[in-house]
ModelCIF file with pLDDT and N, C-alpha, C, O atoms, coordinates in Angstrom:
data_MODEL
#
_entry.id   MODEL 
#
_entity.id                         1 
_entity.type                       polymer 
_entity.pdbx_number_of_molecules   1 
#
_entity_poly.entity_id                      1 
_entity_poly.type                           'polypeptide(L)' 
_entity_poly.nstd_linkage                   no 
_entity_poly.nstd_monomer                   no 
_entity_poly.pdbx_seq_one_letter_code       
;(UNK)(UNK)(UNK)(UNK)(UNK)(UNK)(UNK)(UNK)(UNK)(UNK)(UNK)(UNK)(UNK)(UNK)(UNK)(UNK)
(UNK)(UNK)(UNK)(UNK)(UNK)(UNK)(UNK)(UNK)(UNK)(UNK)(UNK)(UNK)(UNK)(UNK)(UNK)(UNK)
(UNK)(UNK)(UNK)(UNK)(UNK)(UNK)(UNK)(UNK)(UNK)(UNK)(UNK)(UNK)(UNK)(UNK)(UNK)(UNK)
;
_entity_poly.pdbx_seq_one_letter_code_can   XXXXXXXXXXXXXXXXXXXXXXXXXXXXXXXXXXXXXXXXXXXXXXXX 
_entity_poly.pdbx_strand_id                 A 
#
loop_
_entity_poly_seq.entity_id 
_entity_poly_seq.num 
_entity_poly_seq.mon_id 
_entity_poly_seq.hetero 
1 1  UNK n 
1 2  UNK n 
1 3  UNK n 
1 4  UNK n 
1 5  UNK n 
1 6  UNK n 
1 7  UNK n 
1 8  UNK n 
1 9  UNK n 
1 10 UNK n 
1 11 UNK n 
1 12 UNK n 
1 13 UNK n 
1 14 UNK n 
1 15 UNK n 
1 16 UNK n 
1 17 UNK n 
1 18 UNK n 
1 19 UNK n 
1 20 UNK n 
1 21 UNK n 
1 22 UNK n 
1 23 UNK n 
1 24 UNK n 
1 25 UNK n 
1 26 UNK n 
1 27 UNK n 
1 28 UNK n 
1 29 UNK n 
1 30 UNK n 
1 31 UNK n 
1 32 UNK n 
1 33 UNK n 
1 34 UNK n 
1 35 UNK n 
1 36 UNK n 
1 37 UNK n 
1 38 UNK n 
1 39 UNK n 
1 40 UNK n 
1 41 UNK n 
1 42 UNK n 
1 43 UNK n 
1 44 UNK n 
1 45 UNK n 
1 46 UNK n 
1 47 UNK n 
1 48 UNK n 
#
_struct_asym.id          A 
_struct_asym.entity_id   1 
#
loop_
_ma_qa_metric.id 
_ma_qa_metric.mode 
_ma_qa_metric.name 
_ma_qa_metric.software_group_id 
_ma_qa_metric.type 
1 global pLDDT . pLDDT 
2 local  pLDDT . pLDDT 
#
_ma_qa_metric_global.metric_id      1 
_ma_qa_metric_global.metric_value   94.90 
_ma_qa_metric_global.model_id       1 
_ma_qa_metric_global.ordinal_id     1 
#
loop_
_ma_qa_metric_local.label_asym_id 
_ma_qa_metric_local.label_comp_id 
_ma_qa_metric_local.label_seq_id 
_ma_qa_metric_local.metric_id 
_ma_qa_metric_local.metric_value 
_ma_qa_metric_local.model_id 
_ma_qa_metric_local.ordinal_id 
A UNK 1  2 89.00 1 1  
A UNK 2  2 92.00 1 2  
A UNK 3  2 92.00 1 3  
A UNK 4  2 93.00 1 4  
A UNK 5  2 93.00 1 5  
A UNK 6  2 94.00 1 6  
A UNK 7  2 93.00 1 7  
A UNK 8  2 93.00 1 8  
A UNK 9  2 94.00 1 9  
A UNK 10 2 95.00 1 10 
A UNK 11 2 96.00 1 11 
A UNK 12 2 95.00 1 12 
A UNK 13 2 95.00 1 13 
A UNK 14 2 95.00 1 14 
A UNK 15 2 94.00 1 15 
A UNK 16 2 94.00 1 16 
A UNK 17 2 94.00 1 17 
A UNK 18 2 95.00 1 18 
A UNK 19 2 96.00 1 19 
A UNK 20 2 96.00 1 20 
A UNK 21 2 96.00 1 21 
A UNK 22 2 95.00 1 22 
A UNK 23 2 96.00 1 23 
A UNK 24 2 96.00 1 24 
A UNK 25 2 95.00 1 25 
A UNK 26 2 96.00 1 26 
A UNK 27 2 97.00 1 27 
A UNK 28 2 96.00 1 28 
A UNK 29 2 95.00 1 29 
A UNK 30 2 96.00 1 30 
A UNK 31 2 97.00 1 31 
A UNK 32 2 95.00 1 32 
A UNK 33 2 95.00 1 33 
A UNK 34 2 97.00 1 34 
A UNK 35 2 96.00 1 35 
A UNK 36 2 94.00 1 36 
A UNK 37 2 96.00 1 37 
A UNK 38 2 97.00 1 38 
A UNK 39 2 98.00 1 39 
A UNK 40 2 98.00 1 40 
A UNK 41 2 98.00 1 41 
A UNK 42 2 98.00 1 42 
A UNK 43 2 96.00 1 43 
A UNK 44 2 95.00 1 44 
A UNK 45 2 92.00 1 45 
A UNK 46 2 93.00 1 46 
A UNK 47 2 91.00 1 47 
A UNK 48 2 93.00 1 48 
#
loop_
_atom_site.group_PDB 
_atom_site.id 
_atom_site.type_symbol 
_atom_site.label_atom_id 
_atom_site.label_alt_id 
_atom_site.label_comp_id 
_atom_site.label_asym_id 
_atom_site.label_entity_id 
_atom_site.label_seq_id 
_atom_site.pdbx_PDB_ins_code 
_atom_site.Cartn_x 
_atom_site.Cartn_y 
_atom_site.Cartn_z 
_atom_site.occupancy 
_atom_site.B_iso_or_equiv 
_atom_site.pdbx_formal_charge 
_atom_site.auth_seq_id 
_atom_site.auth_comp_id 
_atom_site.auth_asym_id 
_atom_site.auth_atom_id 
_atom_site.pdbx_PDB_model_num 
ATOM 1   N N  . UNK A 1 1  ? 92.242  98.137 116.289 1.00 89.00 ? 1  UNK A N  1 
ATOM 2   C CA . UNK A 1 1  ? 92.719  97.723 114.976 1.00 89.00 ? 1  UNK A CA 1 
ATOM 3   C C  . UNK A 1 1  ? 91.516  97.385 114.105 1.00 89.00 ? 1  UNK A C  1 
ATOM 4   O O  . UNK A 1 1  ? 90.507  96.734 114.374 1.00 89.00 ? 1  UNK A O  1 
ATOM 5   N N  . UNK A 1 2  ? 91.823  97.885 113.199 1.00 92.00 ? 2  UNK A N  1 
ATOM 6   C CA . UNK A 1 2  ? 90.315  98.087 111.795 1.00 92.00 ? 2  UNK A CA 1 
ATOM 7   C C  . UNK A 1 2  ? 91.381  96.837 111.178 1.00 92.00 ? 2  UNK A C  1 
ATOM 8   O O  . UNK A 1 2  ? 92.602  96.787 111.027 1.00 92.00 ? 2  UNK A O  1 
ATOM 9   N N  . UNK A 1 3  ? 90.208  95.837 110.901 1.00 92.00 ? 3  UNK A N  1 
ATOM 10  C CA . UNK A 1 3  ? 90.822  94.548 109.703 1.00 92.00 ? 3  UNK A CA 1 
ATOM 11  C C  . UNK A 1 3  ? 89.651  94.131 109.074 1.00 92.00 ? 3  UNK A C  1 
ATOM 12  O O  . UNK A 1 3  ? 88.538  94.205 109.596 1.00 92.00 ? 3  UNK A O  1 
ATOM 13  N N  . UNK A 1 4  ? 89.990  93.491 107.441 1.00 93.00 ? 4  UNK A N  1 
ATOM 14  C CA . UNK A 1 4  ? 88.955  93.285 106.784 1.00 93.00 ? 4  UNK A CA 1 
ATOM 15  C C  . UNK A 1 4  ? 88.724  91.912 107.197 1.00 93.00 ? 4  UNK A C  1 
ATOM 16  O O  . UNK A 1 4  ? 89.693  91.237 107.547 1.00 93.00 ? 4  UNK A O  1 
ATOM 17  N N  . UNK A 1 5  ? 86.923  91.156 107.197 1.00 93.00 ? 5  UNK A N  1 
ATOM 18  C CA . UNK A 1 5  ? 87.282  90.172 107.633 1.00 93.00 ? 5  UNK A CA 1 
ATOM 19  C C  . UNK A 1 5  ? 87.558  89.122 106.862 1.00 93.00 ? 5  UNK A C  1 
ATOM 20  O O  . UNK A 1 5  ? 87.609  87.942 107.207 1.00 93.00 ? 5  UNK A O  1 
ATOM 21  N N  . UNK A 1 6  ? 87.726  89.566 105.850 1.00 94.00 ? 6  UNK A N  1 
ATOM 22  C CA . UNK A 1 6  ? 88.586  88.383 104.520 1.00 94.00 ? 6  UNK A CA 1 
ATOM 23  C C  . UNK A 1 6  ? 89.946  87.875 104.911 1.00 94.00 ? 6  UNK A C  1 
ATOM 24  O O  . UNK A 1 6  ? 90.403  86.793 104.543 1.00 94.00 ? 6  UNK A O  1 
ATOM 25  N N  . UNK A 1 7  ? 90.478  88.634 105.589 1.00 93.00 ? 7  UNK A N  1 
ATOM 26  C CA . UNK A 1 7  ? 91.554  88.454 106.744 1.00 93.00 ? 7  UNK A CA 1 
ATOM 27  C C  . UNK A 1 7  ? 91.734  87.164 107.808 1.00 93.00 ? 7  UNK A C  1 
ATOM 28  O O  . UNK A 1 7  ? 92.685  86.439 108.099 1.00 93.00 ? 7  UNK A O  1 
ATOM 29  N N  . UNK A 1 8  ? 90.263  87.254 108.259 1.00 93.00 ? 8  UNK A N  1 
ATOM 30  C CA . UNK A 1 8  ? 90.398  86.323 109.175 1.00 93.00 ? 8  UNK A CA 1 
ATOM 31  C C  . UNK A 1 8  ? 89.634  84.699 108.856 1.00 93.00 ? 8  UNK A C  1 
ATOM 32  O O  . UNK A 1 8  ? 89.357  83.769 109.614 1.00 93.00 ? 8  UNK A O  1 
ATOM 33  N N  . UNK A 1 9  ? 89.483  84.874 107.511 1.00 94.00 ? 9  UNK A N  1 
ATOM 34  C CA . UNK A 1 9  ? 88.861  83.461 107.218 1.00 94.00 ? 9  UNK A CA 1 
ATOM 35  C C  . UNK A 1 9  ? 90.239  82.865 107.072 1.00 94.00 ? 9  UNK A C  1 
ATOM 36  O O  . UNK A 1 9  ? 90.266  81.644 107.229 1.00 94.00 ? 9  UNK A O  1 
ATOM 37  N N  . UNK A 1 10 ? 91.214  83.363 106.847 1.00 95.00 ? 10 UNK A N  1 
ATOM 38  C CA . UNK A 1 10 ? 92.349  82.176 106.524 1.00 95.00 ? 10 UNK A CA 1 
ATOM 39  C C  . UNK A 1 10 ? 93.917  82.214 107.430 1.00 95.00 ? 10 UNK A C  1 
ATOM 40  O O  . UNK A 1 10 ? 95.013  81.702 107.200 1.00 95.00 ? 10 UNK A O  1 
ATOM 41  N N  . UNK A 1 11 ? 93.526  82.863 108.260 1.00 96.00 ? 11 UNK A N  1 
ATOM 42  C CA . UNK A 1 11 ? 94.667  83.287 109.911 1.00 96.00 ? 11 UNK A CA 1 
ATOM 43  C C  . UNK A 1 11 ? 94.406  82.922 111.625 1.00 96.00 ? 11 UNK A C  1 
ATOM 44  O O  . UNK A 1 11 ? 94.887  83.176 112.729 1.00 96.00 ? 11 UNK A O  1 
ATOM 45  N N  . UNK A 1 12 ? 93.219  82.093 110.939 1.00 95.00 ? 12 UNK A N  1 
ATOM 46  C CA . UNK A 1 12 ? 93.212  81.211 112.668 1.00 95.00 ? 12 UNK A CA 1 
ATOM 47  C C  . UNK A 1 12 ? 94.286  80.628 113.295 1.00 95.00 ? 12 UNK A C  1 
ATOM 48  O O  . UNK A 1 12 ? 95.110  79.989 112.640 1.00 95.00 ? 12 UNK A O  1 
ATOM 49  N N  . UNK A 1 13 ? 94.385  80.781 114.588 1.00 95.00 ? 13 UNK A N  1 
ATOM 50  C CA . UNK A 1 13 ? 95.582  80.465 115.484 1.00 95.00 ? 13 UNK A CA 1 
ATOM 51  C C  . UNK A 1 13 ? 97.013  80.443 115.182 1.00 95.00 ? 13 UNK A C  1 
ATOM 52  O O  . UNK A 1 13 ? 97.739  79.525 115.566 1.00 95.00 ? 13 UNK A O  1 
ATOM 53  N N  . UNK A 1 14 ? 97.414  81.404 114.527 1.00 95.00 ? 14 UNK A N  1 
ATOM 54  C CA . UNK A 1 14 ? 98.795  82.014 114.279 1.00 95.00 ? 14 UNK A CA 1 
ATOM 55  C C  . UNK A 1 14 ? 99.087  82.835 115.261 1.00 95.00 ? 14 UNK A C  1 
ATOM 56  O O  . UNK A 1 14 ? 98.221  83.187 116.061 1.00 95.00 ? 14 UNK A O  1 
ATOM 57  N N  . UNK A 1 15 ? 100.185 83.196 115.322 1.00 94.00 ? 15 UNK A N  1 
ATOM 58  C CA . UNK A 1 15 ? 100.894 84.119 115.833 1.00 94.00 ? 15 UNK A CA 1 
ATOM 59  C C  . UNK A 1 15 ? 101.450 85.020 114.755 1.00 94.00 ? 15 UNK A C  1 
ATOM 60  O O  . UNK A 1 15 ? 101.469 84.465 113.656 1.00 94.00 ? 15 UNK A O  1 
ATOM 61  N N  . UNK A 1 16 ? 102.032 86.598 114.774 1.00 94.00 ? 16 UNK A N  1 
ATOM 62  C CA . UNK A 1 16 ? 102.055 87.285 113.852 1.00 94.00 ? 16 UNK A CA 1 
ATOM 63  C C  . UNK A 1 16 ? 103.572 88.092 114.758 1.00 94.00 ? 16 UNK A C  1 
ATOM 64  O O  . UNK A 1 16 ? 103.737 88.353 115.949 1.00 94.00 ? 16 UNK A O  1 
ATOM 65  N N  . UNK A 1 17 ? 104.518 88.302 113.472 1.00 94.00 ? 17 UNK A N  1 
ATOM 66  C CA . UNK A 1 17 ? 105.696 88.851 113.693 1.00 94.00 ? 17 UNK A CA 1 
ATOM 67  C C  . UNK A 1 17 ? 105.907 90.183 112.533 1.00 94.00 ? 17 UNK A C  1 
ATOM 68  O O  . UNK A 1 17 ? 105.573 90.150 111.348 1.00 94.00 ? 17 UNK A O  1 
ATOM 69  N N  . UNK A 1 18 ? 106.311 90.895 112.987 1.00 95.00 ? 18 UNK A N  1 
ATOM 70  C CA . UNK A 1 18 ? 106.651 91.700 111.625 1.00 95.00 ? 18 UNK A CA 1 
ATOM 71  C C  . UNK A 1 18 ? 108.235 91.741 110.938 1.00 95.00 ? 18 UNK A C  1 
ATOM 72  O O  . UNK A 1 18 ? 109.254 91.846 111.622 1.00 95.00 ? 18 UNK A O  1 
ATOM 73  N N  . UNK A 1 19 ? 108.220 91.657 109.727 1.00 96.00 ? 19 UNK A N  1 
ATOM 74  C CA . UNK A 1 19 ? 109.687 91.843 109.728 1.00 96.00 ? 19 UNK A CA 1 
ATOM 75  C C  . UNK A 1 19 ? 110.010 92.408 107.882 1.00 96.00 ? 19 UNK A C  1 
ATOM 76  O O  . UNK A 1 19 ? 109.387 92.000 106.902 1.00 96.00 ? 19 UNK A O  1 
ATOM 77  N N  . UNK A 1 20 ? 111.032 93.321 107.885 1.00 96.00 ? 20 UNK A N  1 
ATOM 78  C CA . UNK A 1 20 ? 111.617 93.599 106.506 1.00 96.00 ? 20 UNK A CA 1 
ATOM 79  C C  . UNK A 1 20 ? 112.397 92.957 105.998 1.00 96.00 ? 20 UNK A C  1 
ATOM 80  O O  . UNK A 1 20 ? 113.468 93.079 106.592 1.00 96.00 ? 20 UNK A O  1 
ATOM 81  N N  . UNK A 1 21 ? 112.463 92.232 105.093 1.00 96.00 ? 21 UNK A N  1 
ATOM 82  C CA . UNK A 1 21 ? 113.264 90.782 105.052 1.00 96.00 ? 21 UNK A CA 1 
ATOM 83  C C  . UNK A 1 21 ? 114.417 92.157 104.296 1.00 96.00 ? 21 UNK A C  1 
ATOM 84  O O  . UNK A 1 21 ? 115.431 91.464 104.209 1.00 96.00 ? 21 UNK A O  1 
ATOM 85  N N  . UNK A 1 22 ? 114.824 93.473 103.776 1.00 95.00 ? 22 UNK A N  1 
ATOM 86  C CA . UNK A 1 22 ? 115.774 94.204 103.530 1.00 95.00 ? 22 UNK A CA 1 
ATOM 87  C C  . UNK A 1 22 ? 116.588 94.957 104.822 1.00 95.00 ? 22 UNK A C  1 
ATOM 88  O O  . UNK A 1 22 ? 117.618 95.617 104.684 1.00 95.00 ? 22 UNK A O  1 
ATOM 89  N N  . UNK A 1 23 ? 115.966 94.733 105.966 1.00 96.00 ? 23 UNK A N  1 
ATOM 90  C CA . UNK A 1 23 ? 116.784 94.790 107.107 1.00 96.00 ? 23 UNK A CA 1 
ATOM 91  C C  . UNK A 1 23 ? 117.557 93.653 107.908 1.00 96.00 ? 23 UNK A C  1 
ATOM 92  O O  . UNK A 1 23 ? 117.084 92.696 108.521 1.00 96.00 ? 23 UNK A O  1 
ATOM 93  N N  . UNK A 1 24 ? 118.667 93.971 107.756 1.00 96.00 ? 24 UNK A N  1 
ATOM 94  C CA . UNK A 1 24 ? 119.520 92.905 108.349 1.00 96.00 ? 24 UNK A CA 1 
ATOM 95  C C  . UNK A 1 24 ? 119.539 92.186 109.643 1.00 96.00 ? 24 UNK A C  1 
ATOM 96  O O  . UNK A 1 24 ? 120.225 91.209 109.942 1.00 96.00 ? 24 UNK A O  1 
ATOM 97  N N  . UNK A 1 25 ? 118.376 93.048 110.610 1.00 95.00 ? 25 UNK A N  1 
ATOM 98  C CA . UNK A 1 25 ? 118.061 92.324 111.391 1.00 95.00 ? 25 UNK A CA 1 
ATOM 99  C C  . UNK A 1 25 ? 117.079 91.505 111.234 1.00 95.00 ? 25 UNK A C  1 
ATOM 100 O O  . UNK A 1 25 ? 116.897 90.308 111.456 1.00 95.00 ? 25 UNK A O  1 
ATOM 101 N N  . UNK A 1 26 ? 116.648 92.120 110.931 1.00 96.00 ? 26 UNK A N  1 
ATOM 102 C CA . UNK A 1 26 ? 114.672 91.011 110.506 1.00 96.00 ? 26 UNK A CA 1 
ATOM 103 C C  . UNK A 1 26 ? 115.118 90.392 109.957 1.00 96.00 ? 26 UNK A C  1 
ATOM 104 O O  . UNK A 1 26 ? 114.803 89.299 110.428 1.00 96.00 ? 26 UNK A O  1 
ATOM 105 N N  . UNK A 1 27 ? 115.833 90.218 109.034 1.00 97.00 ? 27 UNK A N  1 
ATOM 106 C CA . UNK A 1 27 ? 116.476 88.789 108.240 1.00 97.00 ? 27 UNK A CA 1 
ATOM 107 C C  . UNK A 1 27 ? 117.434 88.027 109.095 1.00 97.00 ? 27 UNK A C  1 
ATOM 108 O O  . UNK A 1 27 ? 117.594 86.807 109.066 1.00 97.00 ? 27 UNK A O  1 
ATOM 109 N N  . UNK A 1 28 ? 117.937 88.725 109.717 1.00 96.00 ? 28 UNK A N  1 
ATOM 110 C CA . UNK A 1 28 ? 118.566 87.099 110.804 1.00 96.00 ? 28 UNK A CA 1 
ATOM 111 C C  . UNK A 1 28 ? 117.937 86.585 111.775 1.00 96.00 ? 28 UNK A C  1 
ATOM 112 O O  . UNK A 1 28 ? 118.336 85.607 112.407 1.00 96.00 ? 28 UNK A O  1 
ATOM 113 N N  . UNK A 1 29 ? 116.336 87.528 112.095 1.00 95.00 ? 29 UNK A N  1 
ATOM 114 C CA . UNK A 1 29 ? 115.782 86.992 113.288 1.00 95.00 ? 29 UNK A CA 1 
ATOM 115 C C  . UNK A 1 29 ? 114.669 86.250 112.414 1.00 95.00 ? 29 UNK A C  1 
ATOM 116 O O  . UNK A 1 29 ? 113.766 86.081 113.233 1.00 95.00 ? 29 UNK A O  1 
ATOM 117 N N  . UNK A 1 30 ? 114.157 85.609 110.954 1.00 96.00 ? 30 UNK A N  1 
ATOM 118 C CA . UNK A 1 30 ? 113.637 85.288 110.548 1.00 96.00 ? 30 UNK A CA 1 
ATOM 119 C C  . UNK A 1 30 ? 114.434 83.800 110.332 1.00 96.00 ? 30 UNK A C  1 
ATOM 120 O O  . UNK A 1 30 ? 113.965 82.691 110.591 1.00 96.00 ? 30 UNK A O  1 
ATOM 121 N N  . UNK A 1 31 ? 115.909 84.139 109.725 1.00 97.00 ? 31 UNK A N  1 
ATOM 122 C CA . UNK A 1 31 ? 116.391 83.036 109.325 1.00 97.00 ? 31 UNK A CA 1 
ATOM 123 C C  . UNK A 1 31 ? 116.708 82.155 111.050 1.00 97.00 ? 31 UNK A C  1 
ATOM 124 O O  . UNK A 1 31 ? 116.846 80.934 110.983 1.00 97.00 ? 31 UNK A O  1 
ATOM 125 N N  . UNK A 1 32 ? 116.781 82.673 112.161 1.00 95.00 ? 32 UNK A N  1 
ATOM 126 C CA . UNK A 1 32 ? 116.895 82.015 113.468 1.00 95.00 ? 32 UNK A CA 1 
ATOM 127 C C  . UNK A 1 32 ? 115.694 81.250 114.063 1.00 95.00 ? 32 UNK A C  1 
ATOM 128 O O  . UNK A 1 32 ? 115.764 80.233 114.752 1.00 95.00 ? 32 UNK A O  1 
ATOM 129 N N  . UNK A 1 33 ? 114.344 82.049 113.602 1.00 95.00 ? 33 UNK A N  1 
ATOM 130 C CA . UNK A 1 33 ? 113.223 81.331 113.544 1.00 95.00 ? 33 UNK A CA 1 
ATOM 131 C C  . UNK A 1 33 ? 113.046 79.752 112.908 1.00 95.00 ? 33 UNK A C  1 
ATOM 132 O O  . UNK A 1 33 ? 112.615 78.764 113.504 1.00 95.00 ? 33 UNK A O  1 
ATOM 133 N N  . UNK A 1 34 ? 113.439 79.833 111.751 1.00 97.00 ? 34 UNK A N  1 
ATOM 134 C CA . UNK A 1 34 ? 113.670 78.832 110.480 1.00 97.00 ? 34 UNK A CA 1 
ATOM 135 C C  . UNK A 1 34 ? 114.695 77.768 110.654 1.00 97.00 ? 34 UNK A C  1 
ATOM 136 O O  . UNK A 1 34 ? 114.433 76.629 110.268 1.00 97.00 ? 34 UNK A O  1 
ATOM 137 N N  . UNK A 1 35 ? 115.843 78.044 111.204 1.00 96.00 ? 35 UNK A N  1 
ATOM 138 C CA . UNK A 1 35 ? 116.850 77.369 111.659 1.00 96.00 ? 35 UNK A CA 1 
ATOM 139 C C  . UNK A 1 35 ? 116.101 76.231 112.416 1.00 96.00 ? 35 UNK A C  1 
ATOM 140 O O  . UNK A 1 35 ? 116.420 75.108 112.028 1.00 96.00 ? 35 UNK A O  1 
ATOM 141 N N  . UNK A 1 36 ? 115.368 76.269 113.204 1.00 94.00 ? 36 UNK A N  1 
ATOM 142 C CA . UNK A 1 36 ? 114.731 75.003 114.289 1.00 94.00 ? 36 UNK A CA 1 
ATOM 143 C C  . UNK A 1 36 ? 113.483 74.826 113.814 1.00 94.00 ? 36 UNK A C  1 
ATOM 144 O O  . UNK A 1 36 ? 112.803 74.134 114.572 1.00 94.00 ? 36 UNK A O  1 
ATOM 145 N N  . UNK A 1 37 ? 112.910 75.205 112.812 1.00 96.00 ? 37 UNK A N  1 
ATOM 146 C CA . UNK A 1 37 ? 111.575 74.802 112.331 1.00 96.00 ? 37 UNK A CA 1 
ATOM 147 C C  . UNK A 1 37 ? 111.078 73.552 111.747 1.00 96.00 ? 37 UNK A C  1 
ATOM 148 O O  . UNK A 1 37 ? 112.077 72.942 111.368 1.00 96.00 ? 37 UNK A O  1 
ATOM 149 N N  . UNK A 1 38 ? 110.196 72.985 111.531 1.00 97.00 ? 38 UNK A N  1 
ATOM 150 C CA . UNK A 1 38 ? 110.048 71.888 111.150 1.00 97.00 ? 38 UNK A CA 1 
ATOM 151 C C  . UNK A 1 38 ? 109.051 71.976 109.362 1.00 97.00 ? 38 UNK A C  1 
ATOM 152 O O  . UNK A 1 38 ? 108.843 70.948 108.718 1.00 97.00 ? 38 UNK A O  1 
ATOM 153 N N  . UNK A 1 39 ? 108.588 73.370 108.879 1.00 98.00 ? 39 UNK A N  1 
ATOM 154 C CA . UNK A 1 39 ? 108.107 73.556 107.862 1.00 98.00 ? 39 UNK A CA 1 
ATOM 155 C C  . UNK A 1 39 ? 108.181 75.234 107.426 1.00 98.00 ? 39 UNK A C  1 
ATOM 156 O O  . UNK A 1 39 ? 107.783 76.075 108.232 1.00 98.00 ? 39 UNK A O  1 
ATOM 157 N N  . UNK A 1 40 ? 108.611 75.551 106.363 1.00 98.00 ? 40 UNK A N  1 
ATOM 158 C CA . UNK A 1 40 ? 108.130 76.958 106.206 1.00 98.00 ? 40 UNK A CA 1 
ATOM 159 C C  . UNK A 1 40 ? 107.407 76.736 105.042 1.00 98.00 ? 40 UNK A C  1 
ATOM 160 O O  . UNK A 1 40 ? 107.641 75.876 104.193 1.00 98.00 ? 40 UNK A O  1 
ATOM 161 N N  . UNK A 1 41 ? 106.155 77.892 105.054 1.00 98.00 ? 41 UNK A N  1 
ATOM 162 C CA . UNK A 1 41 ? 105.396 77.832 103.644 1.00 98.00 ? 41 UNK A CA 1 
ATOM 163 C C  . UNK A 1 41 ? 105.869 79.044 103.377 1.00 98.00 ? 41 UNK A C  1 
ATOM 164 O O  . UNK A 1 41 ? 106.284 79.785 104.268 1.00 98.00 ? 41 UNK A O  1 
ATOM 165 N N  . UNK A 1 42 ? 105.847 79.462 101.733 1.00 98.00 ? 42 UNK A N  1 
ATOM 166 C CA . UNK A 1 42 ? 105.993 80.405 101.315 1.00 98.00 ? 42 UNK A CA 1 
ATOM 167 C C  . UNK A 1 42 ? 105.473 80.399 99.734  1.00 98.00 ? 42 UNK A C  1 
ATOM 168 O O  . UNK A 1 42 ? 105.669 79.540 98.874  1.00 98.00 ? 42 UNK A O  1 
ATOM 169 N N  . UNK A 1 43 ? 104.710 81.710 99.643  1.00 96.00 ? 43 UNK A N  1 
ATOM 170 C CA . UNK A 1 43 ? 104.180 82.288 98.156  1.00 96.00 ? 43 UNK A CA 1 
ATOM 171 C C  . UNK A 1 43 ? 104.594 83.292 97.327  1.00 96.00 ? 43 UNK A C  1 
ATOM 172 O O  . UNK A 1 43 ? 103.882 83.753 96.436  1.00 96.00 ? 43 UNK A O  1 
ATOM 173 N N  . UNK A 1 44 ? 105.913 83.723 97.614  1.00 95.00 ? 44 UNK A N  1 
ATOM 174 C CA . UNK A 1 44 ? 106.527 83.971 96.481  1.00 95.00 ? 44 UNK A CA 1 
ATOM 175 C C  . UNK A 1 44 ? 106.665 83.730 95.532  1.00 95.00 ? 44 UNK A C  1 
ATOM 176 O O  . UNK A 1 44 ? 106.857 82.537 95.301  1.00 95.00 ? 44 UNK A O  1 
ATOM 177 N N  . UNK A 1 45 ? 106.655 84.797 94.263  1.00 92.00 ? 45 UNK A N  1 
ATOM 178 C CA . UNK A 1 45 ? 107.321 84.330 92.827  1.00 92.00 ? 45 UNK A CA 1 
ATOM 179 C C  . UNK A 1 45 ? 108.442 83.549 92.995  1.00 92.00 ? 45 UNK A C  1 
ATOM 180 O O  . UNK A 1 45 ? 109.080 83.547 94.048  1.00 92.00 ? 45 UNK A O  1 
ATOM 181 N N  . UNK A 1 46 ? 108.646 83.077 92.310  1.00 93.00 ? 46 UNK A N  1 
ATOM 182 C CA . UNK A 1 46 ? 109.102 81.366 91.716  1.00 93.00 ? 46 UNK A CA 1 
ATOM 183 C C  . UNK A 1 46 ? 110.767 82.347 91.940  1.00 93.00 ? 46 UNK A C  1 
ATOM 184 O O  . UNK A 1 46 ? 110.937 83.386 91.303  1.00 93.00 ? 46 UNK A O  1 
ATOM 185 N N  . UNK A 1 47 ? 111.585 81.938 92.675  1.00 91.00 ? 47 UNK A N  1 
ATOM 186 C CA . UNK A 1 47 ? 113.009 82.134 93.203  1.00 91.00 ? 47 UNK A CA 1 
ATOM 187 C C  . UNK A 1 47 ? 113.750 83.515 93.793  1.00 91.00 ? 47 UNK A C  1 
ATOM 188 O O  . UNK A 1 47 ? 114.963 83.662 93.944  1.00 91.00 ? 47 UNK A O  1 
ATOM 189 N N  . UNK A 1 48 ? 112.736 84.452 94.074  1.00 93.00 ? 48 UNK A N  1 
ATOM 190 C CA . UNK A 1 48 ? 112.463 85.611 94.415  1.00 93.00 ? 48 UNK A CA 1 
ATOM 191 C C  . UNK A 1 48 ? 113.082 85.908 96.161  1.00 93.00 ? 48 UNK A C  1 
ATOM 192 O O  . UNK A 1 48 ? 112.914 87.002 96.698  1.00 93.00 ? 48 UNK A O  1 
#
């Protein structure tokens, strides 16, 4: 895997999932994630 390393100044010790939040699965296995979480961040436009 080729990555830039501008990448990795700000992704230390994560874990990484992929998902299409327009597929109905990735969106319920995202919102099942979230369900027991204790924080989500997110940078989306403002109600998007």
């Amino acid at each position: 895997h080729r990555e830039a390393a501008y990448y990795h100044a700000c992704n230390r010790g994560k874990r990484s999932i992929i998902a299409d939040f327009a597929d109905a699965d990735d969106l319920a296995r995202v919102k099942a994630l979230i369900a027991n979480a204790d924080v989500v961040i997110e940078n989306f436009k403002t109600g998007s």
